[in-house]
PDB file of N, CA and C in Angstrom:
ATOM      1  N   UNK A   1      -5.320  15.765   4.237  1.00  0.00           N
ATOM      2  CA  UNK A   1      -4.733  14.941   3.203  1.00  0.00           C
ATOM      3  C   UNK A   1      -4.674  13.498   3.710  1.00  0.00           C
ATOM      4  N   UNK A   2      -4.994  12.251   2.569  1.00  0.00           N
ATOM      5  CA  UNK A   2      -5.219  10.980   3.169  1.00  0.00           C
ATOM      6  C   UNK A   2      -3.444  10.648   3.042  1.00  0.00           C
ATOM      7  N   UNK A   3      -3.216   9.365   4.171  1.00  0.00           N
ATOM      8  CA  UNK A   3      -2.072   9.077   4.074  1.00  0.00           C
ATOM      9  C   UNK A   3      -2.099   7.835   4.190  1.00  0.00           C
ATOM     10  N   UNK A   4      -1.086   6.993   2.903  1.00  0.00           N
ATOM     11  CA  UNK A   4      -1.197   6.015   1.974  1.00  0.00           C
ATOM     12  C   UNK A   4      -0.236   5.240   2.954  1.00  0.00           C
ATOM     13  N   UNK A   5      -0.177   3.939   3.413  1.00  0.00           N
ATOM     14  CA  UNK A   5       0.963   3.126   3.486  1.00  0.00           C
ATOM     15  C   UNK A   5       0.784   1.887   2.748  1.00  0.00           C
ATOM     16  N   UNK A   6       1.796   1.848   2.161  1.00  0.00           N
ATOM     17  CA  UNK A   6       2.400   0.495   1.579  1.00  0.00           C
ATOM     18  C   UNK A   6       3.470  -0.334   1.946  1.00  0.00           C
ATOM     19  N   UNK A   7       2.911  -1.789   3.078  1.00  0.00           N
ATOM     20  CA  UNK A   7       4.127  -3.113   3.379  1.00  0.00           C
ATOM     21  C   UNK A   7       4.334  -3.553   2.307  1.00  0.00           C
ATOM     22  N   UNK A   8       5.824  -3.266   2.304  1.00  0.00           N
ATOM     23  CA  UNK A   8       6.604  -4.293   0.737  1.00  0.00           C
ATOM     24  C   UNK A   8       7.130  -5.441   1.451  1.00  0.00           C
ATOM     25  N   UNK A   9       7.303  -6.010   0.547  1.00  0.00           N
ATOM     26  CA  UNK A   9       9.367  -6.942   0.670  1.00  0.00           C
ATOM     27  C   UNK A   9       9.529  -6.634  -0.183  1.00  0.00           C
ATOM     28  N   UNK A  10      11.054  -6.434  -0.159  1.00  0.00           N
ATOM     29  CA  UNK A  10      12.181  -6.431  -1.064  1.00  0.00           C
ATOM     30  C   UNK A  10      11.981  -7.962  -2.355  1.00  0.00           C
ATOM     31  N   UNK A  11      11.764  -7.464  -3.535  1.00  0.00           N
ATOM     32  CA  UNK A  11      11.929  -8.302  -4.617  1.00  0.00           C
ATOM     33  C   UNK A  11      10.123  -8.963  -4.614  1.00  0.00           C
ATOM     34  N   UNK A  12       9.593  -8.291  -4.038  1.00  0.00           N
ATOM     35  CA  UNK A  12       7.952  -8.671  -4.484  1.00  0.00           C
ATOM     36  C   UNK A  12       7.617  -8.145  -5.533  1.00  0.00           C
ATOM     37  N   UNK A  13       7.155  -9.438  -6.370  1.00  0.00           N
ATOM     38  CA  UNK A  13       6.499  -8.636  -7.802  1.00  0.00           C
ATOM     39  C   UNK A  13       5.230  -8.032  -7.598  1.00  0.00           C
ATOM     40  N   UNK A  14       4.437  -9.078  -6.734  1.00  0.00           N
ATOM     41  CA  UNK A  14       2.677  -8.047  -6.480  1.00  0.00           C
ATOM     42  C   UNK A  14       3.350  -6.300  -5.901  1.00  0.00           C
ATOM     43  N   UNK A  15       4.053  -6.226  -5.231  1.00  0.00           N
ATOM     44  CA  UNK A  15       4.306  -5.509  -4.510  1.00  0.00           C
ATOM     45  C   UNK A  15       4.922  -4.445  -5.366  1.00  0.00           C
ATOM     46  N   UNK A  16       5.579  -4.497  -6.228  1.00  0.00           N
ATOM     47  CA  UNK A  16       5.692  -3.498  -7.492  1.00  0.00           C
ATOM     48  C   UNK A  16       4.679  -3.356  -8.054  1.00  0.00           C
ATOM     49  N   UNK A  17       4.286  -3.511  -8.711  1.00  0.00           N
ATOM     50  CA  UNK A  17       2.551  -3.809  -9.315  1.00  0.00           C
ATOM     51  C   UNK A  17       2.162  -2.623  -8.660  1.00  0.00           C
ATOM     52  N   UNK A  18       1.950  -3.225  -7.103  1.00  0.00           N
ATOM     53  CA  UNK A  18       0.597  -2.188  -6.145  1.00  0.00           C
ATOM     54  C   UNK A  18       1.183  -1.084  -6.077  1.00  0.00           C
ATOM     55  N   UNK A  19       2.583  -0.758  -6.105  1.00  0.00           N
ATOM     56  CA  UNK A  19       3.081   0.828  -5.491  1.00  0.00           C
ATOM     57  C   UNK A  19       3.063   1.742  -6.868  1.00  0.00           C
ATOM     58  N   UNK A  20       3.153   0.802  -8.517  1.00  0.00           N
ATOM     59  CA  UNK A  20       3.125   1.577  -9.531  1.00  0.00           C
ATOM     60  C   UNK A  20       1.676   1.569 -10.037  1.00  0.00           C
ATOM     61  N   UNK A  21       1.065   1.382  -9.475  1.00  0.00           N
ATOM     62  CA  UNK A  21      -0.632   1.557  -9.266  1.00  0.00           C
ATOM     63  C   UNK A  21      -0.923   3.151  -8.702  1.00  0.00           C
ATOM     64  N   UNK A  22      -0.710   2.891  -7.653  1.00  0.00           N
ATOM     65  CA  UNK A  22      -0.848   3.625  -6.348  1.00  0.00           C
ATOM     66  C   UNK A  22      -0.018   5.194  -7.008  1.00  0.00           C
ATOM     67  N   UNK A  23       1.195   4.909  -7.011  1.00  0.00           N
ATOM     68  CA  UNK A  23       1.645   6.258  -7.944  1.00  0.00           C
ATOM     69  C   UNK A  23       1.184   7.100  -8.566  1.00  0.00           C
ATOM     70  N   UNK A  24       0.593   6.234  -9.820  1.00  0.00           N
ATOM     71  CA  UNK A  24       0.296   6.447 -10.797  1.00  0.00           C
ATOM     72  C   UNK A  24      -1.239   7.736 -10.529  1.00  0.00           C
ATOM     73  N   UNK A  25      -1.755   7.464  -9.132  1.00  0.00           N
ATOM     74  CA  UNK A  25      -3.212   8.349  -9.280  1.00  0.00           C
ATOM     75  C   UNK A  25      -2.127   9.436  -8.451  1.00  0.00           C
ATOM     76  N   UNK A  26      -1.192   9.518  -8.045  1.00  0.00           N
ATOM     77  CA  UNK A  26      -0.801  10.149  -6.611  1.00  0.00           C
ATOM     78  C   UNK A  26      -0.942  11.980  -6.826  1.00  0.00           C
ATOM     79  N   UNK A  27      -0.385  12.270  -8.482  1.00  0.00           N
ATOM     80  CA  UNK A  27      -0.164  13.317  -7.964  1.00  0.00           C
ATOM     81  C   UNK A  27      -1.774  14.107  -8.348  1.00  0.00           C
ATOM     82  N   UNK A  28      -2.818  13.030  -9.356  1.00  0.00           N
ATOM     83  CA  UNK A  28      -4.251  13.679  -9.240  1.00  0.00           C
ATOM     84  C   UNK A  28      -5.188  13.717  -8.136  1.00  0.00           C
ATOM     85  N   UNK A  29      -4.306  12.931  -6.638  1.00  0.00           N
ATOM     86  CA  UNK A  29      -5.513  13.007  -5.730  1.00  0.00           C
ATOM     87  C   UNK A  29      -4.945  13.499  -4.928  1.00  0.00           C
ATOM     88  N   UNK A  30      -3.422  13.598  -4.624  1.00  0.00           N
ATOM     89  CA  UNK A  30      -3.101  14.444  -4.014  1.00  0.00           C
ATOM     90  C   UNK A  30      -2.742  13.763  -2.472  1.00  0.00           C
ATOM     91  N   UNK A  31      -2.737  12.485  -2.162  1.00  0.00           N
ATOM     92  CA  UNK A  31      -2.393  11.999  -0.969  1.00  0.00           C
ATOM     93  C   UNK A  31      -0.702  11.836  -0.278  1.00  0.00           C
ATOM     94  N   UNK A  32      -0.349  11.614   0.719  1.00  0.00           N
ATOM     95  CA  UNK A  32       0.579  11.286   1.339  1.00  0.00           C
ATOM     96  C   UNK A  32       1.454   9.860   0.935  1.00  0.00           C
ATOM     97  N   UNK A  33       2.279   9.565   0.240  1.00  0.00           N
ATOM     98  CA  UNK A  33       2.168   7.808   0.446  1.00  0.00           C
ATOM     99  C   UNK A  33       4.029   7.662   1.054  1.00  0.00           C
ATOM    100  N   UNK A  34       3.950   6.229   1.507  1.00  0.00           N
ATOM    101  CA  UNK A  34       4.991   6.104   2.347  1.00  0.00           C
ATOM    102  C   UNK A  34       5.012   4.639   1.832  1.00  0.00           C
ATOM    103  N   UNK A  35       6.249   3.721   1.585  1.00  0.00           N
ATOM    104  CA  UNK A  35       6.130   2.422   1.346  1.00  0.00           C
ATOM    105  C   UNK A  35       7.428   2.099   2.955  1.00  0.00           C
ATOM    106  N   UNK A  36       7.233   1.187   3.197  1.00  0.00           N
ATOM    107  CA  UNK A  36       7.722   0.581   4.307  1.00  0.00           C
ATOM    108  C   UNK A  36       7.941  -1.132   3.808  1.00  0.00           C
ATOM    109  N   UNK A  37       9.198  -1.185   4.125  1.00  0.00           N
ATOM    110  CA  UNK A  37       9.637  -2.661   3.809  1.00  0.00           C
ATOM    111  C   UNK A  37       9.174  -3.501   4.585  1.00  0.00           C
ATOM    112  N   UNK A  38       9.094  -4.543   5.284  1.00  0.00           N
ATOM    113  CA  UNK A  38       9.092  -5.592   6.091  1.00  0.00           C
ATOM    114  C   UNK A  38      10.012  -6.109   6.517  1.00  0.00           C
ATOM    115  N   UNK A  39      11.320  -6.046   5.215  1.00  0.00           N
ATOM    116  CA  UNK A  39      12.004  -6.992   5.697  1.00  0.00           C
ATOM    117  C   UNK A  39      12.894  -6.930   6.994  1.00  0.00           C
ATOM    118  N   UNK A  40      13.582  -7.574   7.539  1.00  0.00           N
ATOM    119  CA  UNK A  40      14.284  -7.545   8.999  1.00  0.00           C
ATOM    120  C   UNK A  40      13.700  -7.069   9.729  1.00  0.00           C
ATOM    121  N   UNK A  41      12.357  -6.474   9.712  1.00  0.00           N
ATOM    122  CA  UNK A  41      11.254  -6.791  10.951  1.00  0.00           C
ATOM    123  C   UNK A  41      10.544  -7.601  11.465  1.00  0.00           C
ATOM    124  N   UNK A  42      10.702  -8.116  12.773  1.00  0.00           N
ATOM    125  CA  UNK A  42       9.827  -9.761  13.238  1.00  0.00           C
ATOM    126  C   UNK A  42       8.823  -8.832  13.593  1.00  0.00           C
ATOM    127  N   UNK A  43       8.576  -7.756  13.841  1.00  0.00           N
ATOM    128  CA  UNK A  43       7.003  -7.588  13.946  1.00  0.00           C
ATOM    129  C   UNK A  43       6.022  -6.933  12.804  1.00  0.00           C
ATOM    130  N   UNK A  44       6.807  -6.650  11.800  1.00  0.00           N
ATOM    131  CA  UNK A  44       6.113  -6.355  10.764  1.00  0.00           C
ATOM    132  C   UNK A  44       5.914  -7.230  10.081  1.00  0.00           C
ATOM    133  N   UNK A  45       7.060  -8.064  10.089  1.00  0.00           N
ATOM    134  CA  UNK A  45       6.683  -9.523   9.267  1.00  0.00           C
ATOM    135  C   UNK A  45       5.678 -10.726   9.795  1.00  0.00           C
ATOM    136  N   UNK A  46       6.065 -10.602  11.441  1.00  0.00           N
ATOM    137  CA  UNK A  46       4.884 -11.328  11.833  1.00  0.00           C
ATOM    138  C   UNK A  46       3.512 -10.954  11.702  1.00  0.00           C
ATOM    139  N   UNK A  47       2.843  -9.617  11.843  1.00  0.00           N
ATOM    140  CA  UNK A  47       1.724  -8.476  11.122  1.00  0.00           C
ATOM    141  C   UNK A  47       1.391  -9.195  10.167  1.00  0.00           C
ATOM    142  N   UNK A  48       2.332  -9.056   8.684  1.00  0.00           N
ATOM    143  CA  UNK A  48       1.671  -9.114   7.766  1.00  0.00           C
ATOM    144  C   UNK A  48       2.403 -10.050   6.182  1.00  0.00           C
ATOM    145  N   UNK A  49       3.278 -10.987   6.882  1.00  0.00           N
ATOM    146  CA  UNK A  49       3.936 -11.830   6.765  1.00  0.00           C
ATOM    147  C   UNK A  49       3.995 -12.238   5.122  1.00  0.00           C
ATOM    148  N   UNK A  50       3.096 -13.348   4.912  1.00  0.00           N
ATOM    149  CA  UNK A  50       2.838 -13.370   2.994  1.00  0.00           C
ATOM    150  C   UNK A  50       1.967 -12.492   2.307  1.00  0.00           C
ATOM    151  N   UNK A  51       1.003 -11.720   3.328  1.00  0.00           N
ATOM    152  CA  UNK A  51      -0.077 -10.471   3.051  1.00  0.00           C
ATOM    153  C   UNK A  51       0.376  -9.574   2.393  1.00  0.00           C
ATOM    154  N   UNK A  52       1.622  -9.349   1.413  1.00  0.00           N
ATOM    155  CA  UNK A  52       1.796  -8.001   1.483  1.00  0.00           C
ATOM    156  C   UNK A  52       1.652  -8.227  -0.700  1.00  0.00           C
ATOM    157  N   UNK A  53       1.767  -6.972  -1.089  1.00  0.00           N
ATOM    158  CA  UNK A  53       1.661  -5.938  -0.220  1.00  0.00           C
ATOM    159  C   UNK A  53       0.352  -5.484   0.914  1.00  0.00           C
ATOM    160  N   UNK A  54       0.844  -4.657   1.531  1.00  0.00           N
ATOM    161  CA  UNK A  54      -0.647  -4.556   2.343  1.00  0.00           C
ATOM    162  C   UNK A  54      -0.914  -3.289   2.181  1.00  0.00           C
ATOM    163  N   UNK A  55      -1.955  -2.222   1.567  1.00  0.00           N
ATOM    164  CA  UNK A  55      -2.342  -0.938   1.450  1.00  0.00           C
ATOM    165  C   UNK A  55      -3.224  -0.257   2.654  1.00  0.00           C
ATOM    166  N   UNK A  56      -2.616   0.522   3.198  1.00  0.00           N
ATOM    167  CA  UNK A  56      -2.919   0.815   4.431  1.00  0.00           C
ATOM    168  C   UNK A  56      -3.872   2.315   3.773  1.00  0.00           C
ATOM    169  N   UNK A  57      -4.779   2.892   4.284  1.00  0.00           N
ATOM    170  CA  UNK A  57      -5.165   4.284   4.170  1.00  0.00           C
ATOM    171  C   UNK A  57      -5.591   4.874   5.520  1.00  0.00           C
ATOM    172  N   UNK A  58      -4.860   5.772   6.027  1.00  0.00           N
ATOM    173  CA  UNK A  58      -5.170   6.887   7.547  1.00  0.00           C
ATOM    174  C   UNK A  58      -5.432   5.224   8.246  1.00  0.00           C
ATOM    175  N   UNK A  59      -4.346   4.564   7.773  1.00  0.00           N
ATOM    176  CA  UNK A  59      -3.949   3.682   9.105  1.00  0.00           C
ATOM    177  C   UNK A  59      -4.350   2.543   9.299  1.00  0.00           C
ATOM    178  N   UNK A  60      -5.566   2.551   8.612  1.00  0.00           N
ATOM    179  CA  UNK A  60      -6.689   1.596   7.729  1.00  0.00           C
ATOM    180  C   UNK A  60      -6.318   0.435   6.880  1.00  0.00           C
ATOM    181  N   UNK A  61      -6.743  -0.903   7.022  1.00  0.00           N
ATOM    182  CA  UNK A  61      -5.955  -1.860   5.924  1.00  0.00           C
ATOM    183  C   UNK A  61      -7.269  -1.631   5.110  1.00  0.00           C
ATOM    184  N   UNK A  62      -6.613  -1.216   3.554  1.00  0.00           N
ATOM    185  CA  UNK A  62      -7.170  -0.855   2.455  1.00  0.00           C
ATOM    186  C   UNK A  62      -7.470  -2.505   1.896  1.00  0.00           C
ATOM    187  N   UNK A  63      -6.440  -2.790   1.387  1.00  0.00           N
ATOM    188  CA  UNK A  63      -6.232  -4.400   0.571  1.00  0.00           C
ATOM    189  C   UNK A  63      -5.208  -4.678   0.652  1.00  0.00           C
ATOM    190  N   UNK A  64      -5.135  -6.349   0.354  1.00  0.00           N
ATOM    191  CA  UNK A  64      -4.047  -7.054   0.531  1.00  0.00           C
ATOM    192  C   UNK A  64      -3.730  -7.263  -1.103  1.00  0.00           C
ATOM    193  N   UNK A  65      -2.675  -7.760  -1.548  1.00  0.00           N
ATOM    194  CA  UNK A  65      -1.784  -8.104  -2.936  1.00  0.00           C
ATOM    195  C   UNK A  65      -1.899  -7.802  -3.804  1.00  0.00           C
ATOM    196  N   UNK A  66      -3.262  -6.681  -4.732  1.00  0.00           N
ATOM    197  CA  UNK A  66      -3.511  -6.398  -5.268  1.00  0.00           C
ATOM    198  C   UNK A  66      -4.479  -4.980  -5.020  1.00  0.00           C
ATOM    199  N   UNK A  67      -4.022  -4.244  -6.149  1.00  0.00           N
ATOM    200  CA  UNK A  67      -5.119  -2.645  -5.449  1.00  0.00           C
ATOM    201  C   UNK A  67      -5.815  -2.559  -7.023  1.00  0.00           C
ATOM    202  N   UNK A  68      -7.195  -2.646  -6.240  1.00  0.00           N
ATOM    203  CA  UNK A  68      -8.137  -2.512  -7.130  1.00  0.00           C
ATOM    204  C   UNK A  68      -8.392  -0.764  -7.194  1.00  0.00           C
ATOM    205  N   UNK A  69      -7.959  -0.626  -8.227  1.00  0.00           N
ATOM    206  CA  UNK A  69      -7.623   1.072  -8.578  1.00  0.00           C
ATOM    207  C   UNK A  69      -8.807   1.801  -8.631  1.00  0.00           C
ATOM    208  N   UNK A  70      -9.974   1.423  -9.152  1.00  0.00           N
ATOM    209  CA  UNK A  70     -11.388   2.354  -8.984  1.00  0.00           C
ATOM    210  C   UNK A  70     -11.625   2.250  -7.394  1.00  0.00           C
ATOM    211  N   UNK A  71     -11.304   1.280  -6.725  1.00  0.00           N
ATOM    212  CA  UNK A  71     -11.974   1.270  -5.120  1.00  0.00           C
ATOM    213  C   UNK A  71     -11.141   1.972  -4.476  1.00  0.00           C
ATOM    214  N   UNK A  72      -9.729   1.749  -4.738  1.00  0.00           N
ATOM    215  CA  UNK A  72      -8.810   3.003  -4.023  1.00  0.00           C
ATOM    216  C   UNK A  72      -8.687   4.464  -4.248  1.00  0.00           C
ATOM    217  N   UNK A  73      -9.582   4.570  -5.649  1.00  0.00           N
ATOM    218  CA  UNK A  73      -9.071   5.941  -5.539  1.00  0.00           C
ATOM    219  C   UNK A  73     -10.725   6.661  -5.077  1.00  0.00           C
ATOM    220  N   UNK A  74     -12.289   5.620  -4.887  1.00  0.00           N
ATOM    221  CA  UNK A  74     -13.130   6.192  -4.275  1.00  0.00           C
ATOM    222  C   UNK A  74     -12.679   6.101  -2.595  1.00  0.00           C
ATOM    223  N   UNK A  75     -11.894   5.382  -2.413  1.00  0.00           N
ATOM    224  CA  UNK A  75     -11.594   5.308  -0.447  1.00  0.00           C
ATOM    225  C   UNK A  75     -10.632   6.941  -0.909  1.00  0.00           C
ATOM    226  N   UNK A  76     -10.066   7.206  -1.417  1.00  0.00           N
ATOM    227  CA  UNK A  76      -9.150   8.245  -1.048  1.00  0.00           C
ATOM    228  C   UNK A  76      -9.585  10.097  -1.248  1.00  0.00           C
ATOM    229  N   UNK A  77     -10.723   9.543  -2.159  1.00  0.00           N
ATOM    230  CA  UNK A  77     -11.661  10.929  -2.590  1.00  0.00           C
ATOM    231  C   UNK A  77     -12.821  11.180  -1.469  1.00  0.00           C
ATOM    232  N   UNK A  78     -13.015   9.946  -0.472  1.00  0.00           N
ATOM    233  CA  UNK A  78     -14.536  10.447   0.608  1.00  0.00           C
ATOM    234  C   UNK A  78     -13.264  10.880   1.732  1.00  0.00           C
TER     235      UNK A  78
END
């Protein structure tokens, strides 16, 4: 099973957007997903600072601020 991460901040609008994207295929493909905040982390924030959200797949940076939904859901089906 692939496993999804998503860097938020707290009160990001892209960042809502990408996780009700991401949802939305979750329970037809069947992956893992995990969202992880940033905030009050200096090393997550230093990582990936205005980048976010950031879509991680098996650990992998997928895309940054926007998830292009046909490309994520062919990365999550190979």
């Amino acid at each position: 099973m692939k496993k999804v991460t998503i860097y938020s901040r707290t009160g990001c609008h892209l960042c809502e957007i990408a996780i009700d994207k991401v949802k939305s295929v979750k329970n037809e493909f069947n992956f893992d997903l995990q969202i992880k905040l940033i905030d009050n982390s200096l090393d997550l924030e230093k990582e990936y600072g205005e980048q976010v959200p950031v879509i991680m797949i098996d650990d992998k940076v997928h895309d940054y601020w926007r998830v292009d939904l046909e490309r994520f859901i062919e990365a999550i089906k190979s």
